[in-house]
Every structure is written in C-alpha cells, then in structure tokens.
N, C-alpha and C. Protein backbone atom coordinates (compact mmCIF):
# COMPACT_ATOMS: atom_id res chain seq x y z
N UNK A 1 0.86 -1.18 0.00
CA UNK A 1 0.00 0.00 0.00
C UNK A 1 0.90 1.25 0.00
N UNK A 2 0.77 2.16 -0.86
CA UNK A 2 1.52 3.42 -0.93
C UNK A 2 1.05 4.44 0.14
N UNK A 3 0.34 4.47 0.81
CA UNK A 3 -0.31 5.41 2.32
C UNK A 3 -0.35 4.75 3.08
N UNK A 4 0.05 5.38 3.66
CA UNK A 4 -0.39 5.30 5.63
C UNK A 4 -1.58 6.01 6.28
N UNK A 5 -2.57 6.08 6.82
CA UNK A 5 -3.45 6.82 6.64
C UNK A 5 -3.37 6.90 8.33
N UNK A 6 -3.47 7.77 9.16
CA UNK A 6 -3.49 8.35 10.75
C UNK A 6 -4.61 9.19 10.86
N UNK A 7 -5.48 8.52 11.94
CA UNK A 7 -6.76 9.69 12.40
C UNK A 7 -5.60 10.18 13.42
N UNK A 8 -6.56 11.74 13.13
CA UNK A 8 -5.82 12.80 14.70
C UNK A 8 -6.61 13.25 15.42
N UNK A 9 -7.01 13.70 16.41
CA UNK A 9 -7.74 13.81 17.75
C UNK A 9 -9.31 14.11 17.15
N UNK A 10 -9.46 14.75 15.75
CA UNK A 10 -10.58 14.69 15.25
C UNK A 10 -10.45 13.58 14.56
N UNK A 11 -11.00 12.12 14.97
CA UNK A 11 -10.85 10.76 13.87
C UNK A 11 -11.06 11.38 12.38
N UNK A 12 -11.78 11.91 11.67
CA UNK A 12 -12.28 11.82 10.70
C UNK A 12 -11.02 12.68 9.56
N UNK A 13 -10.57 13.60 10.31
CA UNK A 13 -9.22 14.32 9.77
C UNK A 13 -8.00 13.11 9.96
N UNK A 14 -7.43 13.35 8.84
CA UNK A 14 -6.38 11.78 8.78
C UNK A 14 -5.55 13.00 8.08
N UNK A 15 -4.03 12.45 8.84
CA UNK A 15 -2.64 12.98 8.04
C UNK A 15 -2.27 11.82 7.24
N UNK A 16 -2.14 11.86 6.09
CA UNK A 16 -1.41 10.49 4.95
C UNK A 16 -0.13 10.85 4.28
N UNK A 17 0.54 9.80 4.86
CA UNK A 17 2.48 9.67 4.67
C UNK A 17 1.96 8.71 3.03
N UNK A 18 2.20 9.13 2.22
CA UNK A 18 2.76 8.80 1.01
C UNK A 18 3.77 7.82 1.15
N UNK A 19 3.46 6.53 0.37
CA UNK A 19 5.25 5.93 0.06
C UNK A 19 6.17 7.05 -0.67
N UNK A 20 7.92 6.94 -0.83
CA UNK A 20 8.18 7.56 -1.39
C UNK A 20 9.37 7.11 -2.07
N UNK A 21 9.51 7.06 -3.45
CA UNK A 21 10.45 5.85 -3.94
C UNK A 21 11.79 6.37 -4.47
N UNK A 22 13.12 6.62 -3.76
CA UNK A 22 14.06 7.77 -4.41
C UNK A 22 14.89 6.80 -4.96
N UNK A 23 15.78 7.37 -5.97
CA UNK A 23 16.87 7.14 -6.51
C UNK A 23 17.94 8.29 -7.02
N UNK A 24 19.11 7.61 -7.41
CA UNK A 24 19.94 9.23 -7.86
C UNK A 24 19.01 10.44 -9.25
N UNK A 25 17.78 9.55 -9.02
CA UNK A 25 17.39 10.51 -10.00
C UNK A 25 16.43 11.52 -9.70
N UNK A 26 16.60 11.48 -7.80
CA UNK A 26 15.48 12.16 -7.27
C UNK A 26 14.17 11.05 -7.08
N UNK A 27 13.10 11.59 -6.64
CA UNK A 27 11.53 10.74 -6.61
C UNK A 27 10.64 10.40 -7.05
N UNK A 28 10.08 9.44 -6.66
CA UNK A 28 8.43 9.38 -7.26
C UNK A 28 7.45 8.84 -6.05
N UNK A 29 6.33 9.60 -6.17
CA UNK A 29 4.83 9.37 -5.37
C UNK A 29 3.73 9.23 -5.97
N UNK A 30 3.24 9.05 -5.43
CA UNK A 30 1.74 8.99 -6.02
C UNK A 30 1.10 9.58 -4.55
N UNK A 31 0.33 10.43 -5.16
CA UNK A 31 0.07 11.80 -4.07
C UNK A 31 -1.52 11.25 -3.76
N UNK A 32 -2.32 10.76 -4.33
CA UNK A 32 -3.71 10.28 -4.35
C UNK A 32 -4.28 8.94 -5.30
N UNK A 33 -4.89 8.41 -5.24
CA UNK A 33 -5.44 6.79 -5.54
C UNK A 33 -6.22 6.59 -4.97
N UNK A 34 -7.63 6.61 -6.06
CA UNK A 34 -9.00 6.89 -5.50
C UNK A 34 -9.43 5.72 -4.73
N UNK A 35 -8.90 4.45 -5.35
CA UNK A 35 -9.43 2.59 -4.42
C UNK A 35 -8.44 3.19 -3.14
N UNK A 36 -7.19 3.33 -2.53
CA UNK A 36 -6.97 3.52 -1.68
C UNK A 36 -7.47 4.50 -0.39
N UNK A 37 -8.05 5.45 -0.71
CA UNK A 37 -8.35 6.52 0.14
C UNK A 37 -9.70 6.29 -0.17
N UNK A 38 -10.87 5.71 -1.05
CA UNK A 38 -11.82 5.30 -0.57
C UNK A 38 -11.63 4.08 0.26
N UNK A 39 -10.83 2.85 0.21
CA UNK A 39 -10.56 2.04 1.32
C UNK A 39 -10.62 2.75 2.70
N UNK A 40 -9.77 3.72 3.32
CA UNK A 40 -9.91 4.73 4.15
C UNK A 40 -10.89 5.58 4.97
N UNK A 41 -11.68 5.56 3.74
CA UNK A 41 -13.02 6.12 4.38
C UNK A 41 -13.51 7.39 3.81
N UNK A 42 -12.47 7.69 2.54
CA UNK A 42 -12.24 9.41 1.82
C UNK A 42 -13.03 8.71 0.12
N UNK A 43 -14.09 8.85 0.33
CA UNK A 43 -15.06 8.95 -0.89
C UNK A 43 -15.29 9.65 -1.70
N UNK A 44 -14.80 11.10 -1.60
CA UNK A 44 -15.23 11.94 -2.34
C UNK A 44 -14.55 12.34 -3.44
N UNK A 45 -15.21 12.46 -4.60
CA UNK A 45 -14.28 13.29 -5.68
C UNK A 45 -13.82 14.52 -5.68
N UNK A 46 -12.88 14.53 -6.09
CA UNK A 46 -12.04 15.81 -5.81
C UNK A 46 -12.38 16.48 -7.23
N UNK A 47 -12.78 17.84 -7.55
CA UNK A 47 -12.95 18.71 -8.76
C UNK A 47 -12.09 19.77 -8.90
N UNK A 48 -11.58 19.97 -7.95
CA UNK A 48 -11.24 21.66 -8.04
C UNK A 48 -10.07 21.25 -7.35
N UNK A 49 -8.51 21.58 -8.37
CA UNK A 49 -7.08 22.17 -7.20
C UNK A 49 -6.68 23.29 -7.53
N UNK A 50 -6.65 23.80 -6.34
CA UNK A 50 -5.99 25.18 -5.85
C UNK A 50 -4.44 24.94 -5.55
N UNK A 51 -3.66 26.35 -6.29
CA UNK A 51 -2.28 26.09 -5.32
C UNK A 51 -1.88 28.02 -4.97
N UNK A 52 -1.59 27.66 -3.67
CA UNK A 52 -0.96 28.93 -2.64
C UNK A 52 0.51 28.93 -3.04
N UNK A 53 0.83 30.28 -2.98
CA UNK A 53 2.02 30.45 -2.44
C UNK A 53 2.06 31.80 -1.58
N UNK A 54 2.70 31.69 -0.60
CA UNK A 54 2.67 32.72 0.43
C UNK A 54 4.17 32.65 1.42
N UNK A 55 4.61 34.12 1.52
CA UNK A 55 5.96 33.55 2.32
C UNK A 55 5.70 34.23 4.16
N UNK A 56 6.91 33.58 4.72
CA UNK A 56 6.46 33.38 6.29
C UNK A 56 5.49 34.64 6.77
N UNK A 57 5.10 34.00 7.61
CA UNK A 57 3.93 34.93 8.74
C UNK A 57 3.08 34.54 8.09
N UNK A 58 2.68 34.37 6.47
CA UNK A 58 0.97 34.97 6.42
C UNK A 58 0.22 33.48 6.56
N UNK A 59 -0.86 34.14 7.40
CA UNK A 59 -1.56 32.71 7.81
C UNK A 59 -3.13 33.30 7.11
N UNK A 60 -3.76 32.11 6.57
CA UNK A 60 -4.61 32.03 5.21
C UNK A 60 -6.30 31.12 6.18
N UNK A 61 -6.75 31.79 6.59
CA UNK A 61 -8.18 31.04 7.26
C UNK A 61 -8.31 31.67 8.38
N UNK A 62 -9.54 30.96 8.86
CA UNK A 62 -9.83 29.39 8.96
C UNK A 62 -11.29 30.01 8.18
N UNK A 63 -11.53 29.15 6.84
CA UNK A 63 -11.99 29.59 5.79
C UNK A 63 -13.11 27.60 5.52
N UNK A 64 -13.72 28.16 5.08
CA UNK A 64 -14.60 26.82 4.62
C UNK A 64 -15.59 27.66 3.98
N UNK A 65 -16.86 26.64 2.70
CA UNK A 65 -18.23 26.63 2.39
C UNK A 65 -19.35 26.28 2.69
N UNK A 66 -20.45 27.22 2.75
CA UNK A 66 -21.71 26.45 3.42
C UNK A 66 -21.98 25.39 2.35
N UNK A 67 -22.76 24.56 2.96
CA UNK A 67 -23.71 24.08 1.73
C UNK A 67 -24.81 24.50 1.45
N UNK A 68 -24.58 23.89 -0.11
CA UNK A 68 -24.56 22.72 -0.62
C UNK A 68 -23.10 23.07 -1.22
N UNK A 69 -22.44 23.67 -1.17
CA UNK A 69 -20.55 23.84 -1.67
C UNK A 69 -19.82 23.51 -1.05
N UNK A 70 -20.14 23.15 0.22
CA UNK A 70 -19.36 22.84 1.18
C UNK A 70 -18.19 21.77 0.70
N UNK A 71 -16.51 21.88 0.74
CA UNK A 71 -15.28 21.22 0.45
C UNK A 71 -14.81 20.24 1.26
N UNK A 72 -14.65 19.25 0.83
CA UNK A 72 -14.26 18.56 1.48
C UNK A 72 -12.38 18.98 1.25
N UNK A 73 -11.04 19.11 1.83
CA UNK A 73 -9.91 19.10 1.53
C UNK A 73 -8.54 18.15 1.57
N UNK A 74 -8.01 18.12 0.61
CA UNK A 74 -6.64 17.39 0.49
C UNK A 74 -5.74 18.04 0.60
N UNK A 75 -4.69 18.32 1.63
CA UNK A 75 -3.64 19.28 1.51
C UNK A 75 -2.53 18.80 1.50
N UNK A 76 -1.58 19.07 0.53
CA UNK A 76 -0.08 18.94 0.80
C UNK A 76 0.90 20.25 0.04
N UNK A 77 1.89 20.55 0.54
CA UNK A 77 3.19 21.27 0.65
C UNK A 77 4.38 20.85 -0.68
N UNK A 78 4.05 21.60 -1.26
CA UNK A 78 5.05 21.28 -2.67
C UNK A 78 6.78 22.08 -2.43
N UNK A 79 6.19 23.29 -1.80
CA UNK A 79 7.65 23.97 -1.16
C UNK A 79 7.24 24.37 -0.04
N UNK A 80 8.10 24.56 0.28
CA UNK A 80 8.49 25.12 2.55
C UNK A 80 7.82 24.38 3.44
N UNK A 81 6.95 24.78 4.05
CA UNK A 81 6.65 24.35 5.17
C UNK A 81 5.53 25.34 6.04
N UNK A 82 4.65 24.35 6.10
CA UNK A 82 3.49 25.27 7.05
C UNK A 82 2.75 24.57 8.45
N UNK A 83 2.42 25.21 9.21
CA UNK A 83 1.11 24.64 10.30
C UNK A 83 0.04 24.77 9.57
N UNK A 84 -0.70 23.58 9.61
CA UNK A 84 -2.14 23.41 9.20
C UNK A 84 -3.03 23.06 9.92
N UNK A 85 -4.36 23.74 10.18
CA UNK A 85 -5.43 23.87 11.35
C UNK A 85 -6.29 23.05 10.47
N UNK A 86 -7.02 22.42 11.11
CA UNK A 86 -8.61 22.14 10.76
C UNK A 86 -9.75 22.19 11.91
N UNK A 87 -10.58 22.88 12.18
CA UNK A 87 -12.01 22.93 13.38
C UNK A 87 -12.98 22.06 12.51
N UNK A 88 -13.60 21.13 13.66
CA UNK A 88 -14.73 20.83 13.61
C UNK A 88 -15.64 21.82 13.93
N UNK A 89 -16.62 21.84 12.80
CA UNK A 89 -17.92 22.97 12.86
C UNK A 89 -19.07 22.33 13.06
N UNK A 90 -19.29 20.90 13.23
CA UNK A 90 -20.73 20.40 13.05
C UNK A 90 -21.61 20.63 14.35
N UNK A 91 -22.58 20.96 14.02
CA UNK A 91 -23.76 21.31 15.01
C UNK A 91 -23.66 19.93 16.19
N UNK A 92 -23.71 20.05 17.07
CA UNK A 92 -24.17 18.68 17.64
C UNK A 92 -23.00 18.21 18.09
N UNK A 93 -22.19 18.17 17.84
CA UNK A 93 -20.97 17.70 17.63
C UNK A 93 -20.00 17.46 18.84
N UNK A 94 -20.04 16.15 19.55
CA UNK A 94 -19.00 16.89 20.39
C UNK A 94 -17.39 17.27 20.39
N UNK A 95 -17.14 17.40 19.47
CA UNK A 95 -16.20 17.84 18.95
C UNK A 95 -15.89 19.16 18.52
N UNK A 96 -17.69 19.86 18.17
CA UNK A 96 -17.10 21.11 17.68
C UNK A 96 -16.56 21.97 18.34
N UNK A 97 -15.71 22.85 17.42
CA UNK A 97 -15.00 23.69 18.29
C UNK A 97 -13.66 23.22 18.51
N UNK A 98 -13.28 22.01 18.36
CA UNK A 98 -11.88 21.41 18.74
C UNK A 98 -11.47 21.13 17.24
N UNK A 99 -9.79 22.05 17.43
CA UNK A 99 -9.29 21.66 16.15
C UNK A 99 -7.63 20.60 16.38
N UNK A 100 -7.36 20.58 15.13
CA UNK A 100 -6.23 19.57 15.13
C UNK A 100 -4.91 20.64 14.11
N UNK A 101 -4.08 20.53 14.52
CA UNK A 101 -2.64 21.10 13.71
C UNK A 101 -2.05 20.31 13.32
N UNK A 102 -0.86 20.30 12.06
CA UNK A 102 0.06 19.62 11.78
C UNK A 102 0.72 20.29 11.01
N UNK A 103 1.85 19.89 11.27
CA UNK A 103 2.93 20.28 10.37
C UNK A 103 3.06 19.83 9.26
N UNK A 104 3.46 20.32 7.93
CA UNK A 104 3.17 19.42 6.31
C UNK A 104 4.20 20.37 6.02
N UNK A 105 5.16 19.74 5.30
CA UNK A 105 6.48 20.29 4.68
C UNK A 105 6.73 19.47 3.07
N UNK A 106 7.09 20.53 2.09
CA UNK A 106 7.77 19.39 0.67
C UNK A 106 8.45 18.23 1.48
N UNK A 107 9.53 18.66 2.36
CA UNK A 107 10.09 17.58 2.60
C UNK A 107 10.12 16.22 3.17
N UNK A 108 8.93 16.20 4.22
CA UNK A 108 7.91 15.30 4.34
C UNK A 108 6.84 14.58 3.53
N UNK A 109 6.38 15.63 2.90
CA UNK A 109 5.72 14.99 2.05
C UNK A 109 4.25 14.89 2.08
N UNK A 110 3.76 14.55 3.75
CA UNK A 110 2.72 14.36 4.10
C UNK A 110 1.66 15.04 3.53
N UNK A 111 0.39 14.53 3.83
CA UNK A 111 -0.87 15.26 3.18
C UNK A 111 -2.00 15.28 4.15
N UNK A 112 -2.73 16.31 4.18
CA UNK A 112 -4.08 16.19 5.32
C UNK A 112 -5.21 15.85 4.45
N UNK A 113 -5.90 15.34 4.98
CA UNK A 113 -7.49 15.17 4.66
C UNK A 113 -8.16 15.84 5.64
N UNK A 114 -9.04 16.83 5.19
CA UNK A 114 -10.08 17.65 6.13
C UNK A 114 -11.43 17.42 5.42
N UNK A 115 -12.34 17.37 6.16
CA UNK A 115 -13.27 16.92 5.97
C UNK A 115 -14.21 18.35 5.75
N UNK A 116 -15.41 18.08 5.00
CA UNK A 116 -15.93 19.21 4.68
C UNK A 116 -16.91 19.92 5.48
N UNK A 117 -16.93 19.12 6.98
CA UNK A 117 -17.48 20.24 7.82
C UNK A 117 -16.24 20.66 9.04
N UNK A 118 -15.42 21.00 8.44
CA UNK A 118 -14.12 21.70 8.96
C UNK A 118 -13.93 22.92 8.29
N UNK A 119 -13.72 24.04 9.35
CA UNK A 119 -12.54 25.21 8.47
C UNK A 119 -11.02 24.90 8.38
N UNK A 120 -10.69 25.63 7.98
CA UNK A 120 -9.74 24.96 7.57
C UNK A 120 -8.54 26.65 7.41
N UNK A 121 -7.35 26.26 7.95
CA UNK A 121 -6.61 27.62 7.97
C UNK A 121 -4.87 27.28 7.91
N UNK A 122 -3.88 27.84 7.54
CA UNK A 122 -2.87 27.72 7.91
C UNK A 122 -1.21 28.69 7.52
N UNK A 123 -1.10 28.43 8.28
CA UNK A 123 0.63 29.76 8.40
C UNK A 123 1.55 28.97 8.18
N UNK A 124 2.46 29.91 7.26
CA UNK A 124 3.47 30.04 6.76
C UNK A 124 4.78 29.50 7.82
N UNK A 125 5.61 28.74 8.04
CA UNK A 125 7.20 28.74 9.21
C UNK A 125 7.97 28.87 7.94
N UNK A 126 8.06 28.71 6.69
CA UNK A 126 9.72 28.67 6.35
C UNK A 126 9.27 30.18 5.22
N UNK A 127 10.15 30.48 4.78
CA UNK A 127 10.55 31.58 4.03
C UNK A 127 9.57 31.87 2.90
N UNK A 128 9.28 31.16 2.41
CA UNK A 128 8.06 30.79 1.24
C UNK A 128 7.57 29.71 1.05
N UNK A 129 6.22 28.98 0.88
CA UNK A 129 5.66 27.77 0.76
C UNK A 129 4.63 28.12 -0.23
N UNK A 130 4.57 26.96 -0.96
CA UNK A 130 3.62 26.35 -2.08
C UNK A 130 2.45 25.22 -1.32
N UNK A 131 1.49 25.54 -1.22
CA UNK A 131 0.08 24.53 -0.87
C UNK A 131 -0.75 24.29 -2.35
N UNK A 132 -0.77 23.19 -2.47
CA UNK A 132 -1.51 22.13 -3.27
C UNK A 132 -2.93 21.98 -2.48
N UNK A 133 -4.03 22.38 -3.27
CA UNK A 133 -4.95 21.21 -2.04
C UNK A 133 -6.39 20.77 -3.34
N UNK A 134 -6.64 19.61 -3.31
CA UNK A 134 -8.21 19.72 -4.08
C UNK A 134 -9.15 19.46 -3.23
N UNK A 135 -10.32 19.88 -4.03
CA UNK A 135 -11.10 20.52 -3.13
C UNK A 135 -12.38 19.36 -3.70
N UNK A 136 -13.37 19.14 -3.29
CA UNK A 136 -14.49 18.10 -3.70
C UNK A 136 -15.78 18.71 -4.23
N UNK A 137 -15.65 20.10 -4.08
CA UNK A 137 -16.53 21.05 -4.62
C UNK A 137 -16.13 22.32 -4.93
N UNK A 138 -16.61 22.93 -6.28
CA UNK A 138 -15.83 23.77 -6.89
C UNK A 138 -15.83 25.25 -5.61
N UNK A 139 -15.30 26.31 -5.95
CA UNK A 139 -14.67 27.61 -5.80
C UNK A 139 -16.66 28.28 -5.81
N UNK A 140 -17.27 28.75 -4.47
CA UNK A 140 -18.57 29.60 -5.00
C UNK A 140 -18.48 30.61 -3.60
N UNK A 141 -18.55 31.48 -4.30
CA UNK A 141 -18.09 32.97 -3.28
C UNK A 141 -19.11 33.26 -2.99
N UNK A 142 -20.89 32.35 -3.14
CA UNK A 142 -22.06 32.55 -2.32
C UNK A 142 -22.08 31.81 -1.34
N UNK A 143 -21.14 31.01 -1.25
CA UNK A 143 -21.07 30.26 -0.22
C UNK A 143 -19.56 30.34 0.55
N UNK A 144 -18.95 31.13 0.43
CA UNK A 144 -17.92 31.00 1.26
C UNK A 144 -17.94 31.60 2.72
N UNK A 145 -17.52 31.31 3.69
CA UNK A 145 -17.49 31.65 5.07
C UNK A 145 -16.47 31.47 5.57
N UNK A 146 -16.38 31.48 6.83
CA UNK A 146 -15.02 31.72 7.61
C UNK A 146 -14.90 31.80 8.99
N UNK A 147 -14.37 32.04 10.26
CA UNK A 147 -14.14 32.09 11.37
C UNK A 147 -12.86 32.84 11.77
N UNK A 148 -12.76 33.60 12.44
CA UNK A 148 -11.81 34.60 12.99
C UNK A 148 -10.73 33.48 13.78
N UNK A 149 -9.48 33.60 12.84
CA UNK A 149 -8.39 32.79 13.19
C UNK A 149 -7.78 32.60 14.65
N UNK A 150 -8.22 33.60 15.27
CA UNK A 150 -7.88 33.56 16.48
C UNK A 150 -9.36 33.61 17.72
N UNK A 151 -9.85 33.16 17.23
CA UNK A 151 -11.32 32.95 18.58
C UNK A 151 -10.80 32.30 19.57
N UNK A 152 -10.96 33.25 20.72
CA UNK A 152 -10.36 32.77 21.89
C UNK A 152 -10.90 31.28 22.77
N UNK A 153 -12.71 31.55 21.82
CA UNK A 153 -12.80 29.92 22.55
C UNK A 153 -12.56 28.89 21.51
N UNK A 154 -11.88 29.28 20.56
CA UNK A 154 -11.09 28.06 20.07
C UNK A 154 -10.02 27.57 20.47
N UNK A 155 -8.59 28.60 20.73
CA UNK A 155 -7.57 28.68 21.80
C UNK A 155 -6.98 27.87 20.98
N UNK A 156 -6.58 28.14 19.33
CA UNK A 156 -5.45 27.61 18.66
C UNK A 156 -4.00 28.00 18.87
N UNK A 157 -3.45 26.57 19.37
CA UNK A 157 -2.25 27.59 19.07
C UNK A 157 -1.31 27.37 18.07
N UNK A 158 -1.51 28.93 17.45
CA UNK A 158 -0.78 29.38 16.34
C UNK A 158 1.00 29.57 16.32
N UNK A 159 1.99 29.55 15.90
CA UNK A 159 2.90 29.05 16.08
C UNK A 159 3.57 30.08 16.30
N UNK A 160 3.05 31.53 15.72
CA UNK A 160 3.69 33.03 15.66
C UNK A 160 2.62 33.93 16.18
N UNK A 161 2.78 35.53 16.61
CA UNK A 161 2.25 35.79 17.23
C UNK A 161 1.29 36.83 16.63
N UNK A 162 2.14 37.42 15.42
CA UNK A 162 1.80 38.39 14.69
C UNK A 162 1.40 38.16 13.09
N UNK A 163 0.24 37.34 12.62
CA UNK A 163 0.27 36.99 11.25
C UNK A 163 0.21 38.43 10.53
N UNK A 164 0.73 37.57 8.98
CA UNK A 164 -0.16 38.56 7.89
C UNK A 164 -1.38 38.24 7.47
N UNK A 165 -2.18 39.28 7.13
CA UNK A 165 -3.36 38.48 7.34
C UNK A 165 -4.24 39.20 6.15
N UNK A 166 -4.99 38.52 4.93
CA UNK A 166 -6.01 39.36 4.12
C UNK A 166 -6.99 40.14 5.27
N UNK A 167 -7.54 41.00 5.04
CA UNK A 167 -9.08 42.05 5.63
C UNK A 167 -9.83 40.97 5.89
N UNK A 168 -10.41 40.53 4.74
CA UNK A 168 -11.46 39.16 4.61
C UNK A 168 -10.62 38.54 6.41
N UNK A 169 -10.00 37.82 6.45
CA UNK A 169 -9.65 37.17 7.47
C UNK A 169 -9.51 37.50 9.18
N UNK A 170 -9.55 39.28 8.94
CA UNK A 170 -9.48 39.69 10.07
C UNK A 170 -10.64 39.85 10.62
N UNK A 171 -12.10 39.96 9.56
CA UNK A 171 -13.08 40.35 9.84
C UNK A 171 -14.30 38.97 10.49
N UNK A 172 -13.81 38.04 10.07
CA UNK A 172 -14.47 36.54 10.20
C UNK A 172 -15.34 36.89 11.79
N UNK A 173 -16.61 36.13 11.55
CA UNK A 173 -17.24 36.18 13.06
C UNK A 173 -16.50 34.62 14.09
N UNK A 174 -16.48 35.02 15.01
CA UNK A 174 -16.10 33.97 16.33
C UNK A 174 -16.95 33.21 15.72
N UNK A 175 -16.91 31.44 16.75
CA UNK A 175 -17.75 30.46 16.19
C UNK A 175 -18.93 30.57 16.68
N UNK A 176 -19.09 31.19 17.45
CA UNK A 176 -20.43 31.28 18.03
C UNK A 176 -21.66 32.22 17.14
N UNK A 177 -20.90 32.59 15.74
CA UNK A 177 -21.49 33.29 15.14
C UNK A 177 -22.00 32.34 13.78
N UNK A 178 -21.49 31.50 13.97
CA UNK A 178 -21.53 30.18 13.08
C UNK A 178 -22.36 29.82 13.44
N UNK A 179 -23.68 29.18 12.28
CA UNK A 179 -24.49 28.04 12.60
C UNK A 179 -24.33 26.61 12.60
C-alpha cells in the first residue's frame, strides 16, 4: 500500500504519509489513488485544485463553504513548510470547536485530509511555501465563510504571534457566530 493513513484527535481528519520511492534521480509518489483513500473512508471526488504560495507569517483562514458547496480538503506542501489547522464545525458535535494542527512540509511529504465540515486555515514557518490542495466542490463565493483565526474559545495555538493576514480574514465572526 503506498499510504499510511493516521486519524488525529478529530478521527475523521487523517494525516497520509505517502510511500516515497528515491533514486539518484530524485523521486516518485503517487500523491492520491481513489481505491486507496476510498478504502480509508475518503469517498469523495475531488474537482477543483488550488495552489498557494505565500511567504512566512501569512496565515490564510480558517476559511470553509456552506452548503450545498461545502469542500471537502486534500492538503499537501510542494515547497516550505506550514502549520495546518482544521475545526470541527458540526452542530451537535462533540467535537465542535476542537481543532487539530500539523505540520506538512515538501520535505515530508505528508498530506491532510479535512473533511468538509471543517474550516480549515494555515501559516506560513519557512521563508516561502507552495500549498496544493483539491477541493471536492468547486470555488462559489455565495457560499464561502469563515471564522476569525484567532477565537479565543477556540484557543489555537498558532505558532507566531503576529500573522499577515487578508481584511477578509481579520473580519471573520467567532464560532459562536456560526451556525
């Protein structure tokens, strides 16, 4: 099997280690394989990839879609290195409100799966980074939403103290403003 697949304190969010096959000629992966990660429990088709680039400080969320757009996400790190957040948002939930971090670097390799009732956010540590992520439902700016990266009753901790940050991101309501 070319993945490893790890639930993290939210089961349903899984970090996946890629096999990775080097030689003097450099690598090869296979970054996704739909029988494998539906084995897993990750069903969804992916339509839409996005790729970031942003250099240190600027931290990008915690951003998600209502539905019926709502994304499910695949993330991995093509260059540098970032912290990656995901919150559970589901009503009911006892979970919501509790998020999970990880670190995802090119040089690792690793990849997150976030599930599509998660926001989803993350900052920059090395000098410049490239994020890859597809998404399971396209790009609809009637449905996009968000959460204020720093809600104190979320109590993420963020790795720096002072992001850069778009307007859009500063303005996000706490979760309690979330349905």
């Amino acid at each position: 099997m070319p993945f490893d697949f790890k639930q993290l304190a939210i089961p349903e969010v899984l970090l996946i280690a890629p096999r990775v096959w080097t030689d003097t000629r450099g690598f090869f992966m296979e970054t996704y394989k739909r029988s494998e990660f539906a084995a897993a429990g990750i069903t969804e088709s992916f339509v839409q990839e996005n790729h970031s680039s942003s250099t240190r400080g600027v931290l990008r969320g915690l951003h998600f879609q209502r539905p019926p757009k709502a994304q499910s996400k695949l993330v991995r790190v093509t260059s540098g290195k970032i912290f990656d957040v995901a919150v559970d948002l589901r009503p009911g939930s006892a979970t919501r409100g509790a998020w999970v971090g990880v670190e995802l670097s090119a040089e690792d390799r690793t990849l997150v799966y976030i599930p599509e009732w998660c926001a989803h956010g993350f900052c920059v540590l090395s000098e410049r980074a490239d994020v890859v992520y597809h998404t399971s439902a396209e790009y609809s700016p009637e449905h996009e939403s968000g959460i204020l990266w720093n809600d104190p009753a979320l109590g993420i901790t963020w790795p720096l103290a002072d992001p850069i940050l778009a307007d859009r991101d500063r303005q996000w309501p706490e979760l309690t403003g979330v349905p």
